[in-house]
N, C-alpha and C. Protein backbone atom coordinates (compact mmCIF):
# COMPACT_ATOMS: atom_id res chain seq x y z
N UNK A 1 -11.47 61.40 -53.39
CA UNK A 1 -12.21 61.37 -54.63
C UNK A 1 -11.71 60.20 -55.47
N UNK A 2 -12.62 59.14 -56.14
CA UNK A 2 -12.30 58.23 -56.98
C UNK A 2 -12.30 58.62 -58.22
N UNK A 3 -11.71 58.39 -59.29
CA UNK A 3 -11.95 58.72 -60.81
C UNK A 3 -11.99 57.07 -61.28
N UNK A 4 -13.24 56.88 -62.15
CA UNK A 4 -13.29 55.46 -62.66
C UNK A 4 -12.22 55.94 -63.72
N UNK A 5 -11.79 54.72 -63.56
CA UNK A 5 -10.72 54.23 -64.97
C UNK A 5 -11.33 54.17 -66.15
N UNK A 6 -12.73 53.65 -66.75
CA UNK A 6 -13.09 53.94 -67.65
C UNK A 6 -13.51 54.94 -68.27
N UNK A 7 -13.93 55.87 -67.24
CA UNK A 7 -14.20 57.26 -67.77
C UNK A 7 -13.20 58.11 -68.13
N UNK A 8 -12.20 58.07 -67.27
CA UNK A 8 -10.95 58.55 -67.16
C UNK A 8 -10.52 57.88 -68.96
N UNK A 9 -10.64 56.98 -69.38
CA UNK A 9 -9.87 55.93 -70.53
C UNK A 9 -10.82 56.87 -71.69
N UNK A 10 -12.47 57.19 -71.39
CA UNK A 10 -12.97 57.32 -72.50
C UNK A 10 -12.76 59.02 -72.90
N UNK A 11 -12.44 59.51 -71.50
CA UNK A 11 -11.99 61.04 -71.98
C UNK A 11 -10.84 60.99 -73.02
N UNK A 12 -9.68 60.46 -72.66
CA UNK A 12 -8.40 60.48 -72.77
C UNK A 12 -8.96 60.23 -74.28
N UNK A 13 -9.36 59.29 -74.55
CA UNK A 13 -9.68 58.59 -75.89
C UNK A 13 -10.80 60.11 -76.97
N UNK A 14 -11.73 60.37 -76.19
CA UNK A 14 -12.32 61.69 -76.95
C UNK A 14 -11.06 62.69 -77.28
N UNK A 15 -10.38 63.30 -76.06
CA UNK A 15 -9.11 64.11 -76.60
C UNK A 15 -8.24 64.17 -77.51
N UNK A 16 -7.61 62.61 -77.64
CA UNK A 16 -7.19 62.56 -78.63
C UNK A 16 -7.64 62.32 -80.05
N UNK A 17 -8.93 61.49 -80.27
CA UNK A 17 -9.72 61.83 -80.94
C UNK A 17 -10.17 63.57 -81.46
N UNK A 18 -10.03 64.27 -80.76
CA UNK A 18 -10.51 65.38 -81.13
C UNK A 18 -8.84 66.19 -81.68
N UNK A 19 -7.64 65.78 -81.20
CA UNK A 19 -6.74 66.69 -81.51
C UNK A 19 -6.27 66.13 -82.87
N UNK A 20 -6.62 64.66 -83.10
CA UNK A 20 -6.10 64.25 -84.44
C UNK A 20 -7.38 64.89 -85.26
N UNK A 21 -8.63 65.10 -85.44
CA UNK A 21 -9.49 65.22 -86.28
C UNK A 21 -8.85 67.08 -86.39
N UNK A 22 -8.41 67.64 -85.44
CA UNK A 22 -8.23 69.45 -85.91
C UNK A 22 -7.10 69.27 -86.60
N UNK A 23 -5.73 68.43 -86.35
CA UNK A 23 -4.77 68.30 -86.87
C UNK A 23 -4.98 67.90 -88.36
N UNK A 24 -5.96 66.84 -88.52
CA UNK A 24 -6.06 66.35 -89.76
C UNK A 24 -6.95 67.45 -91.06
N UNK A 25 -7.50 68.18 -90.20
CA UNK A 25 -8.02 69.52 -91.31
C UNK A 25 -7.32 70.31 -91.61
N UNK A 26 -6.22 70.55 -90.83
CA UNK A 26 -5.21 71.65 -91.10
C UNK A 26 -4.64 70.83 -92.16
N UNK A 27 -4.05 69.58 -92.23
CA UNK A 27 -3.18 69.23 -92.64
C UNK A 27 -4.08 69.18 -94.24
N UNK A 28 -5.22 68.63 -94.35
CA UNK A 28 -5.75 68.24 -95.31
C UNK A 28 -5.58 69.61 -96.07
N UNK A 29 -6.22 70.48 -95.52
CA UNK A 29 -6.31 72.04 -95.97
C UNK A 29 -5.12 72.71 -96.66
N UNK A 30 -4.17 71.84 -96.39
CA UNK A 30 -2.72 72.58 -96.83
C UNK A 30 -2.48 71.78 -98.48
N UNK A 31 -3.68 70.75 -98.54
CA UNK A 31 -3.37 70.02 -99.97
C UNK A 31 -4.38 70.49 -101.23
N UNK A 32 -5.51 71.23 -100.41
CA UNK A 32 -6.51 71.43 -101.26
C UNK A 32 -6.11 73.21 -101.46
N UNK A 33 -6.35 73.07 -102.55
CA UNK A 33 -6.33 74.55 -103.35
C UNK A 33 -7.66 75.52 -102.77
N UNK A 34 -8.08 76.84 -102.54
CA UNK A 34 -8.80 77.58 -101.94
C UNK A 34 -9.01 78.55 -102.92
N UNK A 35 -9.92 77.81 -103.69
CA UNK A 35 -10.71 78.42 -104.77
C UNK A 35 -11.79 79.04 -104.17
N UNK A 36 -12.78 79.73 -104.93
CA UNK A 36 -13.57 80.80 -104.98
C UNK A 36 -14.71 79.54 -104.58
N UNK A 37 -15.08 78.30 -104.80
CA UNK A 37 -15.83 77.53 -104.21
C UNK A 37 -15.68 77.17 -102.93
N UNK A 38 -14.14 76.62 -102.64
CA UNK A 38 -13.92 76.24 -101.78
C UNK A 38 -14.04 77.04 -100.26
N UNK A 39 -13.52 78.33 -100.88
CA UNK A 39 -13.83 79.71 -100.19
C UNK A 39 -15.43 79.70 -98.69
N UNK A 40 -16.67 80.27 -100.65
CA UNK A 40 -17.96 79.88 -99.87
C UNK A 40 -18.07 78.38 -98.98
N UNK A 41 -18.20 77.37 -99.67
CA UNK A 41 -17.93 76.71 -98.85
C UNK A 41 -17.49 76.40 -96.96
N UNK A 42 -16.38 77.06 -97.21
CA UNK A 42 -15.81 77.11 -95.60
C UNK A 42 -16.36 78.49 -95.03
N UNK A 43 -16.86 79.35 -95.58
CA UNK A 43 -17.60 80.47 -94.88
C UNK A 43 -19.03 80.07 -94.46
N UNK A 44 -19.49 79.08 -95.29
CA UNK A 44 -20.80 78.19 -94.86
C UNK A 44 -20.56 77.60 -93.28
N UNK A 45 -19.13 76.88 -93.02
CA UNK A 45 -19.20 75.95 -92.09
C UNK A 45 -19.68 76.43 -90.48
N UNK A 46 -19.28 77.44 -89.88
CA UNK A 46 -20.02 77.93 -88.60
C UNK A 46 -21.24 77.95 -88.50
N UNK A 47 -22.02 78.43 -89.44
CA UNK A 47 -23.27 77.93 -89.31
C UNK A 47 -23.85 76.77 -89.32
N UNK A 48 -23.23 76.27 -90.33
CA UNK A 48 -23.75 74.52 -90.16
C UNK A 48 -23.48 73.65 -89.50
N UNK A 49 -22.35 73.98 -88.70
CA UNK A 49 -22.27 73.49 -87.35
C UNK A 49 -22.86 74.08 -86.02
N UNK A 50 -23.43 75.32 -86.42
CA UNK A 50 -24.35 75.61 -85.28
C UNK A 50 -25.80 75.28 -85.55
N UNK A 51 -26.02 75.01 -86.56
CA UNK A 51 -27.48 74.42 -86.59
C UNK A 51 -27.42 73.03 -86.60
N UNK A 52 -26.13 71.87 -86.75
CA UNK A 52 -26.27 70.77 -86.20
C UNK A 52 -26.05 70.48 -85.10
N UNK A 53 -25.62 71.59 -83.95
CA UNK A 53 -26.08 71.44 -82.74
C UNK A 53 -27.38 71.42 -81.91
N UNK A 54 -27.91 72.86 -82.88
CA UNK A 54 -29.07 73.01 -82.07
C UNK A 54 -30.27 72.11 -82.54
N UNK A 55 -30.23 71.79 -84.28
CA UNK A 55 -31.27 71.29 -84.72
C UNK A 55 -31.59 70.27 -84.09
N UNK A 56 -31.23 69.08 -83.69
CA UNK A 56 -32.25 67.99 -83.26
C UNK A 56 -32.59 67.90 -82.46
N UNK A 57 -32.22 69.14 -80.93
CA UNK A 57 -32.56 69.08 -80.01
C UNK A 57 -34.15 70.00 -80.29
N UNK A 58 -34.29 70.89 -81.69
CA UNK A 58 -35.27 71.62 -81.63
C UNK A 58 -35.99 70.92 -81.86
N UNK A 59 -36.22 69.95 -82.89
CA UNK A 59 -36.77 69.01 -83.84
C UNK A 59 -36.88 67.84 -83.12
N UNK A 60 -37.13 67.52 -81.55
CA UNK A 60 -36.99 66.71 -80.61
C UNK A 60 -38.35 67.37 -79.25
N UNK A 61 -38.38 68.64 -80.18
CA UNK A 61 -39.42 69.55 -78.83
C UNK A 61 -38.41 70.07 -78.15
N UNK A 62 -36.96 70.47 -77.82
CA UNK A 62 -36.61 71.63 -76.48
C UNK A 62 -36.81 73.10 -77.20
N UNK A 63 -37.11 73.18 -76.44
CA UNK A 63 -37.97 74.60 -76.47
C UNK A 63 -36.95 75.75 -76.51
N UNK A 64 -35.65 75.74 -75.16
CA UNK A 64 -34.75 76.40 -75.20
C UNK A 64 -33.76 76.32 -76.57
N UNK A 65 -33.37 75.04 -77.21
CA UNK A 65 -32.73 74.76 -78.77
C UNK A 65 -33.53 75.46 -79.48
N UNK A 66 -34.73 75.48 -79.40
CA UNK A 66 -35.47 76.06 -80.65
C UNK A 66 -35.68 77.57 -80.29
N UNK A 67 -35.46 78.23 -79.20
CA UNK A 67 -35.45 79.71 -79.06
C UNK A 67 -34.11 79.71 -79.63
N UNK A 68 -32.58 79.21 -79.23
CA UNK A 68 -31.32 79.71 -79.54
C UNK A 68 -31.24 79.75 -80.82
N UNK A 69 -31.87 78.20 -81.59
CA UNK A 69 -32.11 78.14 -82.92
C UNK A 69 -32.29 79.80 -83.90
N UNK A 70 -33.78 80.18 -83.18
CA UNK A 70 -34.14 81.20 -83.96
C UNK A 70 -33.54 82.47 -83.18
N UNK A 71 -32.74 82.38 -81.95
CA UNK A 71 -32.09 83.39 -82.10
C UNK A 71 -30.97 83.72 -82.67
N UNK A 72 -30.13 82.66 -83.48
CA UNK A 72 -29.01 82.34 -84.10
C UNK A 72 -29.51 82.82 -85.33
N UNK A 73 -30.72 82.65 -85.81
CA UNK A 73 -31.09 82.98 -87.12
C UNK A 73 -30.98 84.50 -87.27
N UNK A 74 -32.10 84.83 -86.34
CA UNK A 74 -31.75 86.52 -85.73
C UNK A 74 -30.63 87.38 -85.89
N UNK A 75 -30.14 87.01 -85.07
CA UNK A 75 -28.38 87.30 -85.02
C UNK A 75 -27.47 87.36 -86.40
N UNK A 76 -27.97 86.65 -86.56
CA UNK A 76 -27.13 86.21 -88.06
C UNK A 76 -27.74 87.59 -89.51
N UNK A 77 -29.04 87.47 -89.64
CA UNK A 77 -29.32 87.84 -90.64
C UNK A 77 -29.43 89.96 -90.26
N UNK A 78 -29.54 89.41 -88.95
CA UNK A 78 -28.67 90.99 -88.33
C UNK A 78 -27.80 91.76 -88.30
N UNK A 79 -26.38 90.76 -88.09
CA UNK A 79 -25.59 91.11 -87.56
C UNK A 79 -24.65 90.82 -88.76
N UNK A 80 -25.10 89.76 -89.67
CA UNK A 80 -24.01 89.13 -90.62
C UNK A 80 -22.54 88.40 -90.11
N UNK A 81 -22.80 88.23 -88.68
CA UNK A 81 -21.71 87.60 -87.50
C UNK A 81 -22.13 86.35 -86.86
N UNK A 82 -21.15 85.50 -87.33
CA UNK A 82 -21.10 83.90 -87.10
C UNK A 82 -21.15 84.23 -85.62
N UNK A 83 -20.19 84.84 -85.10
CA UNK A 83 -19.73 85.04 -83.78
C UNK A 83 -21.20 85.23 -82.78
N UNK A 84 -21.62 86.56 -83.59
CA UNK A 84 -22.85 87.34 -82.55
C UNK A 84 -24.57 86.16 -83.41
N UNK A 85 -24.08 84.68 -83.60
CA UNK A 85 -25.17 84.36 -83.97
C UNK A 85 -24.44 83.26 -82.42
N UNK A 86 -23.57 82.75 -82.79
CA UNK A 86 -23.43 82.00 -81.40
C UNK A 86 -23.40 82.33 -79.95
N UNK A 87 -22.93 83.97 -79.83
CA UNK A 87 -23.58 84.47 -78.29
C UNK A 87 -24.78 84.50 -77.89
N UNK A 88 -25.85 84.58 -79.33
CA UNK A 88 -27.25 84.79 -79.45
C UNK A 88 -27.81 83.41 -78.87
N UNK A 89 -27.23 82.68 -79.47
CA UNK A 89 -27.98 81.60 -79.32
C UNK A 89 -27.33 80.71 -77.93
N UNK A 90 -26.32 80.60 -77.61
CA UNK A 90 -25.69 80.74 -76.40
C UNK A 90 -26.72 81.47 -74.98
N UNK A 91 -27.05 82.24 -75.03
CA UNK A 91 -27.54 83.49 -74.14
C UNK A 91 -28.89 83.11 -74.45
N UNK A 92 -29.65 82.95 -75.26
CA UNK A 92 -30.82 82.36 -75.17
C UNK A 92 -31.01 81.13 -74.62
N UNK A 93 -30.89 79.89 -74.95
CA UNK A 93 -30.54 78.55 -74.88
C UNK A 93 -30.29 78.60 -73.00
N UNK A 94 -29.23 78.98 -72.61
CA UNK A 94 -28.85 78.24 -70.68
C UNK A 94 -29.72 79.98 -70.55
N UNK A 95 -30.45 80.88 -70.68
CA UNK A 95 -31.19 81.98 -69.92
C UNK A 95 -32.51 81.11 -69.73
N UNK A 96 -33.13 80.09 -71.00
CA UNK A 96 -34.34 79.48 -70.48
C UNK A 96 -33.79 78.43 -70.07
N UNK A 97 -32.37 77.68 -70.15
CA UNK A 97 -32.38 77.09 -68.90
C UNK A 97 -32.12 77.36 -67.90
N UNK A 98 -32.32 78.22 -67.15
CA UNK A 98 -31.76 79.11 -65.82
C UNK A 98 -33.05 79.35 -65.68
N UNK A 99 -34.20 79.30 -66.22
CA UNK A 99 -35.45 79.61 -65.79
C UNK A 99 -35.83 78.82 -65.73
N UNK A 100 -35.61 77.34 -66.08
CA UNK A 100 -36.46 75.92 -66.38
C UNK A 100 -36.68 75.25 -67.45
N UNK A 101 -36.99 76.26 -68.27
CA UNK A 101 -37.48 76.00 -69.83
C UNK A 101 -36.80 74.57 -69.95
């Protein structure tokens, strides 16, 4: 098996990219005060990072993004669980792709 060197270079480079950006929220987080704004705020963020996943793939026509989409919505206004909005939409999303969708 060959591994290109550049791919190999651009992983390495995403990883660490990704361990300084978690490191750097913790760290930031330890300077900012966790007020009653700041609070809502970060209870906002799972969702809005699950709808900037799914949104432009919905808003692009996939059909499967835009079922997980609205099953995330589902889930959510159901369940009141970040968690059981991302299995929702998870489990929707690769079930129509496992069918084609």
């Amino acid at each position: 098996m060959h591994v290109d060197p550049g791919t190999l270079a651009a992983i390495l480079v995403m990883a660490l990219a990704t361990a300084f950006n978690r490191s750097a929220g913790y760290l930031a987080m330890r300077l900012i005060p966790v007020t009653p704004r700041v609070r809502r705020i970060l209870d906002c963020l799972p969702g809005a990072v699950l709808v900037a996943l799914l949104a432009p793939g919905a808003a692009h026509g996939d059909k499967a993004m835009l079922a997980g989409l609205a099953a995330a919505f589902v889930a959510t206004k159901l369940t009141g669980s970040d968690l059981a909005a991302v299995v929702a939409a998870m489990a929707v999303a690769a079930g129509l792709r496992a069918l084609g969708v």
